[in-house]
C-alpha atoms as a PDB file:
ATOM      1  CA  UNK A   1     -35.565 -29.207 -12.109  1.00  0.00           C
ATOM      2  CA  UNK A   2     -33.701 -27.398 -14.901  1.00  0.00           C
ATOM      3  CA  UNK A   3     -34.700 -24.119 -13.088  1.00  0.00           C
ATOM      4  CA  UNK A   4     -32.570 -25.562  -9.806  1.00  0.00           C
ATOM      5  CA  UNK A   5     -29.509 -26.583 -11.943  1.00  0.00           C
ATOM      6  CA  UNK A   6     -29.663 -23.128 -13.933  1.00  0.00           C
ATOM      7  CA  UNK A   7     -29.734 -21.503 -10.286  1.00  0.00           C
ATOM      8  CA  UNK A   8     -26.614 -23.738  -9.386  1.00  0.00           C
ATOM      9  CA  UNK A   9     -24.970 -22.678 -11.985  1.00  0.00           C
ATOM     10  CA  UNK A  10     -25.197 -19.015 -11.425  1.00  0.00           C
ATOM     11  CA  UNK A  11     -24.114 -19.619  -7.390  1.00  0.00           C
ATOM     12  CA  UNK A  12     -21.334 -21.518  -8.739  1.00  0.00           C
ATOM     13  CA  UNK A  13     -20.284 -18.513 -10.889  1.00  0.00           C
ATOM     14  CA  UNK A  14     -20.855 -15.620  -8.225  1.00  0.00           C
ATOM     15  CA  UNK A  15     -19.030 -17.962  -5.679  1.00  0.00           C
ATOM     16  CA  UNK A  16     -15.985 -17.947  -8.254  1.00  0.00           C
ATOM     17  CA  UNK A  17     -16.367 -13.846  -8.970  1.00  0.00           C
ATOM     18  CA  UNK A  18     -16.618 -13.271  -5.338  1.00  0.00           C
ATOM     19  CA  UNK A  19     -13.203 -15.749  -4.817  1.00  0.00           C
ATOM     20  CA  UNK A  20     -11.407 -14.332  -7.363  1.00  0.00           C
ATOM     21  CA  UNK A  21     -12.002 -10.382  -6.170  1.00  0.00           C
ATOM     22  CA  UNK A  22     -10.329 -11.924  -3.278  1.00  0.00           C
ATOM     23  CA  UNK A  23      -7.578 -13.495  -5.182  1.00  0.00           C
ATOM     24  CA  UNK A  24      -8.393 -16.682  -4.538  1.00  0.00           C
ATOM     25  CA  UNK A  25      -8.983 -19.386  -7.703  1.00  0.00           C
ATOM     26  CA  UNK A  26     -11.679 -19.133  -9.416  1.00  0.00           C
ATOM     27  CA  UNK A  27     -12.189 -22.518 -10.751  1.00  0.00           C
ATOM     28  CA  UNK A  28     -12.501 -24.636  -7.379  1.00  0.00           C
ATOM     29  CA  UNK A  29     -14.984 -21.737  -6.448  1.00  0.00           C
ATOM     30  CA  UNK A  30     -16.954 -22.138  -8.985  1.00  0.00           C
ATOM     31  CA  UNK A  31     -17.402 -25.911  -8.421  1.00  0.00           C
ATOM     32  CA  UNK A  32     -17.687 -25.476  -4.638  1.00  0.00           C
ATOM     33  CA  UNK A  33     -20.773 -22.665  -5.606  1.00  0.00           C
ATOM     34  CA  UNK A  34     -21.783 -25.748  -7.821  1.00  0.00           C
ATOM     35  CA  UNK A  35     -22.395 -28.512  -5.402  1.00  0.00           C
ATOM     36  CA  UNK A  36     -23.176 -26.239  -2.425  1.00  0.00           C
ATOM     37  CA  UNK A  37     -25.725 -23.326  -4.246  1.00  0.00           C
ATOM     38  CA  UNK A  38     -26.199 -20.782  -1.390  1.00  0.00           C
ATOM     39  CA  UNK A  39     -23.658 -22.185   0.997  1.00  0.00           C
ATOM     40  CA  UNK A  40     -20.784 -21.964  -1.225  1.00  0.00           C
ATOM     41  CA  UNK A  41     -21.368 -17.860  -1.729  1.00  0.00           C
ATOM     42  CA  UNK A  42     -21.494 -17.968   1.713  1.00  0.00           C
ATOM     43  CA  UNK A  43     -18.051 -19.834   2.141  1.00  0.00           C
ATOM     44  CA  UNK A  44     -16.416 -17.392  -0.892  1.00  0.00           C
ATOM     45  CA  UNK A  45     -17.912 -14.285   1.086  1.00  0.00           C
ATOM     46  CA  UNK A  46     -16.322 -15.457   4.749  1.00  0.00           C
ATOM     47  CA  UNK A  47     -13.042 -16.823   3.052  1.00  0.00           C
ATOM     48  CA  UNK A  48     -10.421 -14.094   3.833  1.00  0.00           C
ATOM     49  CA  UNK A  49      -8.108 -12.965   0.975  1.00  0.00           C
ATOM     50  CA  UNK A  50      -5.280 -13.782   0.300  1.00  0.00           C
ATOM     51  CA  UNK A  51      -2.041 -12.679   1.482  1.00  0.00           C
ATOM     52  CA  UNK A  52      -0.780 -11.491  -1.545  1.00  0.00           C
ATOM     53  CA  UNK A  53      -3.505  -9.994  -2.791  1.00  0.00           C
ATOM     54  CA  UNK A  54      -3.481  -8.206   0.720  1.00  0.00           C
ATOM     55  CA  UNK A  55      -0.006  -7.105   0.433  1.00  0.00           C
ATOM     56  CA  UNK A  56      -1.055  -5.590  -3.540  1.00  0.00           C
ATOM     57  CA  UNK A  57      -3.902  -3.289  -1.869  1.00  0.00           C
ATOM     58  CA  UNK A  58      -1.681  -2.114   1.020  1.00  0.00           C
ATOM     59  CA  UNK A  59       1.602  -1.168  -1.876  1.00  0.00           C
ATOM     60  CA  UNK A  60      -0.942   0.421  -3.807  1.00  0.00           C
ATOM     61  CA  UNK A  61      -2.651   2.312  -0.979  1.00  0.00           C
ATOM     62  CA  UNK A  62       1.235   3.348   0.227  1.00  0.00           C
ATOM     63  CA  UNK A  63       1.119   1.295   3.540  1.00  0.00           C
ATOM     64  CA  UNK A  64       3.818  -0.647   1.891  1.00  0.00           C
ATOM     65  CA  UNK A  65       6.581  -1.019  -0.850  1.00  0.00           C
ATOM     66  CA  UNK A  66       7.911  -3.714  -2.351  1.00  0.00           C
ATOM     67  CA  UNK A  67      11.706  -4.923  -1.703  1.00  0.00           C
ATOM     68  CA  UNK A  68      13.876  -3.979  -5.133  1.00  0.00           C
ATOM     69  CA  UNK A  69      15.671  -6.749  -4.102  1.00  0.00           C
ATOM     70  CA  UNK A  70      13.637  -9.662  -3.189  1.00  0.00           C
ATOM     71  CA  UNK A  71      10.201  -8.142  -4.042  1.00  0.00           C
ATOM     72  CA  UNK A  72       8.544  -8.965  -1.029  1.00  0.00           C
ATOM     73  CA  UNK A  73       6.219  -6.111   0.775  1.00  0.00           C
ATOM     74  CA  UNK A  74       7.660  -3.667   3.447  1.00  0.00           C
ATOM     75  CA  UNK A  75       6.388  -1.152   5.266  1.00  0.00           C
ATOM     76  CA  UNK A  76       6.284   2.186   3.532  1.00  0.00           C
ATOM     77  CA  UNK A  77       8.482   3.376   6.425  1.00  0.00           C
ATOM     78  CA  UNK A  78      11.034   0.224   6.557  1.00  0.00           C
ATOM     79  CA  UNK A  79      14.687   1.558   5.942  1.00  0.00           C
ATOM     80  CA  UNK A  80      15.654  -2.365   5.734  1.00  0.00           C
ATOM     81  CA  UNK A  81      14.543  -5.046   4.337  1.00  0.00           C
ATOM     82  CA  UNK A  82      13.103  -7.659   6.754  1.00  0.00           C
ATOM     83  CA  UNK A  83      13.496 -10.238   4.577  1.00  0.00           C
ATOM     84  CA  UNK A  84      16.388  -9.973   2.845  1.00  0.00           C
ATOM     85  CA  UNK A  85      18.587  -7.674   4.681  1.00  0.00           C
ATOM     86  CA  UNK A  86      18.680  -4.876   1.661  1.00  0.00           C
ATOM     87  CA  UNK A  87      19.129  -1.516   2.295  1.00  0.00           C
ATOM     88  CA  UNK A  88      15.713  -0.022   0.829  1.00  0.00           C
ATOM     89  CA  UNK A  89      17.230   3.912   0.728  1.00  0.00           C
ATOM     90  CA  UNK A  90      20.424   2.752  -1.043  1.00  0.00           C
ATOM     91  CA  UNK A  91      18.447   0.335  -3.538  1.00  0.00           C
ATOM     92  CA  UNK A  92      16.088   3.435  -4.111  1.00  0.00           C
ATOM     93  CA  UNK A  93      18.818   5.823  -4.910  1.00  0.00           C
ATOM     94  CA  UNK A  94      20.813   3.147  -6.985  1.00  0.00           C
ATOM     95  CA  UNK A  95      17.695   2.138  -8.965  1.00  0.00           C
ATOM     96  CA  UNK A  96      16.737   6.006  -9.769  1.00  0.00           C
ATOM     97  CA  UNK A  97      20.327   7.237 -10.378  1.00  0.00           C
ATOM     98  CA  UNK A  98      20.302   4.615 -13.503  1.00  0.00           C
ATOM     99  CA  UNK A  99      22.623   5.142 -16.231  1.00  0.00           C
ATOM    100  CA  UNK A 100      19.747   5.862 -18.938  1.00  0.00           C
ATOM    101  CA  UNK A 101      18.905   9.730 -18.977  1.00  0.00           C
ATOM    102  CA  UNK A 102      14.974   9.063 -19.917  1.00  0.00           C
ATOM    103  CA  UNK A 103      14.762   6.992 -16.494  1.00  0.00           C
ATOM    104  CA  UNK A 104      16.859   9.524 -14.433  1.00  0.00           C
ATOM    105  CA  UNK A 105      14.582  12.365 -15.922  1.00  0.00           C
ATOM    106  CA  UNK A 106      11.271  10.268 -15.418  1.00  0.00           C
ATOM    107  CA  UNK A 107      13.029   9.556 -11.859  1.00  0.00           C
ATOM    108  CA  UNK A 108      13.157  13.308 -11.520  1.00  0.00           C
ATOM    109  CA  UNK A 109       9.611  14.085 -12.323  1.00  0.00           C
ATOM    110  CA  UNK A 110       8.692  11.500  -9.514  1.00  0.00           C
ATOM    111  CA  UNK A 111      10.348  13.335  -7.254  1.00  0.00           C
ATOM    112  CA  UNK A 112       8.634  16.134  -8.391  1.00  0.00           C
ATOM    113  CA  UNK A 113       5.219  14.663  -7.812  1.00  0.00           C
ATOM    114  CA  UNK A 114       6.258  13.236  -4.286  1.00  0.00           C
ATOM    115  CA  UNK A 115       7.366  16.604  -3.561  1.00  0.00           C
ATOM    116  CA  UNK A 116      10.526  14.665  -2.426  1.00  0.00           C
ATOM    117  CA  UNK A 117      13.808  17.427  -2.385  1.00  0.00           C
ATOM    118  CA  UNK A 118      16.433  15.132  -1.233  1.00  0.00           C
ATOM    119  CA  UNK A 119      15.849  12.681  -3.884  1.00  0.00           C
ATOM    120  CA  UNK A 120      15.570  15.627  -6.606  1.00  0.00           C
ATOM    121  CA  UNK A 121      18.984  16.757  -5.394  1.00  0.00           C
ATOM    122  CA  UNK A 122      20.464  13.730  -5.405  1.00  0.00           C
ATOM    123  CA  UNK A 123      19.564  13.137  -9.286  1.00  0.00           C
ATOM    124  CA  UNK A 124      20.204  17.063  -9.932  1.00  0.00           C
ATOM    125  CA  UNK A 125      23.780  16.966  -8.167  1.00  0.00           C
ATOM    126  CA  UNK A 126      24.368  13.508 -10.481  1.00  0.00           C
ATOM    127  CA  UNK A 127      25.093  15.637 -13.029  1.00  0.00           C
ATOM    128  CA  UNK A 128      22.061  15.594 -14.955  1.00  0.00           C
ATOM    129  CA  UNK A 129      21.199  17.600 -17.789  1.00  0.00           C
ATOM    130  CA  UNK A 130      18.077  19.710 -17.505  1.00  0.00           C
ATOM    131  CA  UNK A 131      18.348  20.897 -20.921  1.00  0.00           C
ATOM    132  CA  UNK A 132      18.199  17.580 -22.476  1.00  0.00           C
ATOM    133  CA  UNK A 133      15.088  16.099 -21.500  1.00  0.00           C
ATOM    134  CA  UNK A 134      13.089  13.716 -23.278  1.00  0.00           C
ATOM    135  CA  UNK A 135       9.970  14.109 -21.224  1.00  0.00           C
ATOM    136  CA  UNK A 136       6.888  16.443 -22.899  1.00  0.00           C
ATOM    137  CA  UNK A 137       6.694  18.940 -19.755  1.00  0.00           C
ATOM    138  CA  UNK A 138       9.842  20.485 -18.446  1.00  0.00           C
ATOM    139  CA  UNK A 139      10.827  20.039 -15.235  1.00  0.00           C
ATOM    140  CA  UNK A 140      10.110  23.680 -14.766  1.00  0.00           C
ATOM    141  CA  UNK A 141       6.896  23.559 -15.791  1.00  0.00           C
ATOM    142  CA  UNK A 142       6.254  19.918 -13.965  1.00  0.00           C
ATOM    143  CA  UNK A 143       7.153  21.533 -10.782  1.00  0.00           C
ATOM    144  CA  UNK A 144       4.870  24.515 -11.189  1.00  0.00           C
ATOM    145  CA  UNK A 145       1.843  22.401 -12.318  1.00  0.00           C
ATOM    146  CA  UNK A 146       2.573  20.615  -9.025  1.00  0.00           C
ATOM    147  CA  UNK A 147       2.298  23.837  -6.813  1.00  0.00           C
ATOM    148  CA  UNK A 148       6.032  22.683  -5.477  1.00  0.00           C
ATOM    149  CA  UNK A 149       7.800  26.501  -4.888  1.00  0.00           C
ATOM    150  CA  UNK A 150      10.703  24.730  -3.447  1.00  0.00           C
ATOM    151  CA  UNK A 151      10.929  22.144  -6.052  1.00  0.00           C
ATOM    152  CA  UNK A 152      10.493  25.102  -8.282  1.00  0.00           C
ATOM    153  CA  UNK A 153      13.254  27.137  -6.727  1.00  0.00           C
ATOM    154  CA  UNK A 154      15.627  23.920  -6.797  1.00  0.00           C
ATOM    155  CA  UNK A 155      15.158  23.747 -10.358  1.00  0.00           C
ATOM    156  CA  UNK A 156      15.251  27.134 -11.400  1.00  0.00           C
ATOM    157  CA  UNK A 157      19.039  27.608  -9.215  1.00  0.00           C
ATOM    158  CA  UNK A 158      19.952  24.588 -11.514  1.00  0.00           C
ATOM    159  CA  UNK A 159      18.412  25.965 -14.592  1.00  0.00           C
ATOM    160  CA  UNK A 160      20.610  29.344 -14.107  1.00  0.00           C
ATOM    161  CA  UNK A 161      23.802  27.939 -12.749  1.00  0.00           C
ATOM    162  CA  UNK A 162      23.617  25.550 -15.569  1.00  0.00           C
END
Protein backbone atom coordinates (compact mmCIF):
# COMPACT_ATOMS: atom_id res chain seq x y z
CA UNK A 1 0.00 0.00 0.00
CA UNK A 2 2.66 2.58 0.90
CA UNK A 3 4.53 1.37 -2.27
CA UNK A 4 1.17 2.57 -4.43
CA UNK A 5 0.94 5.99 -2.62
CA UNK A 6 4.88 6.51 -2.98
CA UNK A 7 4.23 5.67 -6.83
CA UNK A 8 1.33 8.35 -6.78
CA UNK A 9 3.32 10.63 -5.57
CA UNK A 10 6.05 10.49 -8.08
CA UNK A 11 3.15 10.54 -11.15
CA UNK A 12 1.82 13.45 -9.43
CA UNK A 13 5.26 15.15 -9.60
CA UNK A 14 6.27 14.13 -13.30
CA UNK A 15 2.63 15.16 -14.30
CA UNK A 16 3.49 18.72 -12.74
CA UNK A 17 7.30 18.77 -14.45
CA UNK A 18 5.84 17.69 -17.66
CA UNK A 19 2.90 20.73 -17.21
CA UNK A 20 5.12 23.16 -16.27
CA UNK A 21 7.80 22.54 -19.39
CA UNK A 22 4.65 23.38 -21.10
CA UNK A 23 3.90 26.41 -19.12
CA UNK A 24 1.10 25.27 -17.68
CA UNK A 25 0.73 25.30 -13.49
CA UNK A 26 2.37 23.11 -11.82
CA UNK A 27 0.42 22.73 -8.73
CA UNK A 28 -3.09 21.50 -10.17
CA UNK A 29 -0.78 19.04 -12.17
CA UNK A 30 0.65 17.71 -9.59
CA UNK A 31 -2.66 16.92 -7.80
CA UNK A 32 -4.32 15.77 -11.04
CA UNK A 33 -0.93 13.18 -11.38
CA UNK A 34 -2.05 12.54 -7.67
CA UNK A 35 -5.52 11.21 -7.92
CA UNK A 36 -5.15 9.88 -11.49
CA UNK A 37 -1.30 8.01 -11.29
CA UNK A 38 -0.70 7.02 -14.96
CA UNK A 39 -3.61 8.83 -16.49
CA UNK A 40 -2.75 12.16 -15.30
CA UNK A 41 0.99 11.96 -17.15
CA UNK A 42 -0.96 11.01 -19.83
CA UNK A 43 -3.35 14.13 -19.66
CA UNK A 44 0.00 16.59 -18.89
CA UNK A 45 1.74 14.85 -22.02
CA UNK A 46 -1.52 15.45 -24.55
CA UNK A 47 -2.31 18.95 -22.94
CA UNK A 48 -0.99 21.47 -25.55
CA UNK A 49 1.07 24.46 -24.28
CA UNK A 50 0.25 27.31 -23.73
CA UNK A 51 -0.09 30.23 -25.84
CA UNK A 52 2.30 32.25 -24.30
CA UNK A 53 4.71 29.99 -23.71
CA UNK A 54 4.25 29.28 -27.56
CA UNK A 55 4.66 32.78 -28.53
CA UNK A 56 8.27 32.80 -26.03
CA UNK A 57 9.76 29.78 -28.23
CA UNK A 58 8.73 31.31 -31.59
CA UNK A 59 10.48 35.24 -30.34
CA UNK A 60 13.30 33.33 -29.29
CA UNK A 61 13.62 31.11 -32.36
CA UNK A 62 13.09 34.65 -34.56
CA UNK A 63 9.62 33.63 -36.02
CA UNK A 64 8.44 36.52 -34.02
CA UNK A 65 9.13 39.83 -32.06
CA UNK A 66 7.50 41.32 -29.52
CA UNK A 67 5.46 44.77 -29.97
CA UNK A 68 7.71 47.75 -28.11
CA UNK A 69 4.55 49.08 -27.64
CA UNK A 70 2.05 46.72 -26.37
CA UNK A 71 4.38 43.68 -26.00
CA UNK A 72 2.37 41.31 -27.67
CA UNK A 73 4.14 38.80 -30.38
CA UNK A 74 4.42 39.70 -34.16
CA UNK A 75 5.71 38.18 -36.86
CA UNK A 76 9.41 38.69 -37.36
CA UNK A 77 8.39 40.20 -40.73
CA UNK A 78 5.28 42.46 -39.44
CA UNK A 79 6.03 46.23 -40.31
CA UNK A 80 2.76 46.98 -38.05
CA UNK A 81 1.54 46.08 -35.21
CA UNK A 82 -1.65 43.95 -35.41
CA UNK A 83 -2.64 44.70 -32.25
CA UNK A 84 -2.01 47.93 -31.48
CA UNK A 85 -1.54 49.76 -34.63
CA UNK A 86 2.38 50.74 -33.83
CA UNK A 87 4.69 51.22 -36.34
CA UNK A 88 7.34 48.34 -35.46
CA UNK A 89 10.33 50.07 -37.88
CA UNK A 90 9.77 53.52 -36.31
CA UNK A 91 9.52 52.06 -32.60
CA UNK A 92 12.80 50.09 -33.54
CA UNK A 93 14.68 53.07 -34.71
CA UNK A 94 13.26 55.34 -31.83
CA UNK A 95 14.10 52.73 -29.16
CA UNK A 96 17.87 52.22 -30.58
CA UNK A 97 18.55 55.92 -31.38
CA UNK A 98 18.12 56.48 -27.36
CA UNK A 99 19.61 59.41 -25.85
CA UNK A 100 22.21 57.31 -23.62
CA UNK A 101 25.55 56.73 -25.67
CA UNK A 102 26.24 53.11 -23.89
CA UNK A 103 22.72 51.96 -25.42
CA UNK A 104 23.27 53.65 -28.87
CA UNK A 105 26.83 51.97 -28.93
CA UNK A 106 25.45 48.52 -27.60
CA UNK A 107 22.60 49.33 -30.33
CA UNK A 108 25.45 49.59 -32.78
CA UNK A 109 27.18 46.39 -32.00
CA UNK A 110 23.70 44.68 -32.62
CA UNK A 111 23.66 45.86 -35.76
CA UNK A 112 26.88 44.63 -36.17
CA UNK A 113 25.99 41.09 -35.24
CA UNK A 114 22.71 41.18 -37.42
CA UNK A 115 24.86 42.28 -40.12
CA UNK A 116 22.08 44.96 -40.43
CA UNK A 117 23.71 48.29 -42.58
CA UNK A 118 20.72 50.43 -42.61
CA UNK A 119 20.27 50.35 -38.99
CA UNK A 120 24.22 50.90 -38.44
CA UNK A 121 23.85 53.99 -40.62
CA UNK A 122 21.11 55.25 -39.11
CA UNK A 123 22.91 55.26 -35.51
CA UNK A 124 26.36 56.27 -37.35
CA UNK A 125 24.66 59.31 -39.29
CA UNK A 126 22.99 60.23 -35.55
CA UNK A 127 25.99 61.66 -34.84
CA UNK A 128 27.56 59.18 -32.78
CA UNK A 129 30.91 59.14 -31.51
CA UNK A 130 33.05 56.17 -32.44
CA UNK A 131 35.84 57.31 -30.42
CA UNK A 132 34.00 57.34 -27.25
CA UNK A 133 32.83 54.01 -26.68
CA UNK A 134 32.22 52.35 -23.56
CA UNK A 135 32.00 48.86 -24.93
CA UNK A 136 35.39 46.41 -24.42
CA UNK A 137 35.74 45.62 -28.34
CA UNK A 138 35.71 48.45 -30.79
CA UNK A 139 33.41 48.62 -33.28
CA UNK A 140 36.26 48.02 -35.62
CA UNK A 141 37.31 45.15 -34.21
CA UNK A 142 33.46 43.87 -33.48
CA UNK A 143 32.87 44.08 -37.11
CA UNK A 144 35.95 42.14 -38.12
CA UNK A 145 35.40 39.35 -35.51
CA UNK A 146 32.01 39.17 -37.25
CA UNK A 147 33.48 38.57 -40.83
CA UNK A 148 31.12 41.80 -41.85
CA UNK A 149 33.59 43.60 -44.80
CA UNK A 150 30.83 45.96 -45.41
CA UNK A 151 30.09 46.65 -41.87
CA UNK A 152 33.81 46.93 -41.71
CA UNK A 153 34.12 49.36 -44.57
CA UNK A 154 31.09 51.49 -43.06
CA UNK A 155 32.98 51.87 -40.02
CA UNK A 156 36.30 52.41 -41.14
CA UNK A 157 34.80 55.59 -43.78
CA UNK A 158 33.42 56.84 -40.35
CA UNK A 159 36.51 56.17 -38.42
CA UNK A 160 38.60 58.38 -41.11
CA UNK A 161 36.12 61.07 -41.91
CA UNK A 162 35.74 61.42 -38.25
Amino acid sequence: MAALVVLWIICGGVSAMIANHKGRDAFPWFLIGVIFGPLGILASIVVSSTDAKKEKQAIIQGSMKQCPRCAEAVKSAAVVCKHCGANLEAEASQNQLSSDAKSRHQALQDAIAKNDLETARAILNSGLDLGDNPLPLSHLDYAEMHGNAEMRDLLASKLENA
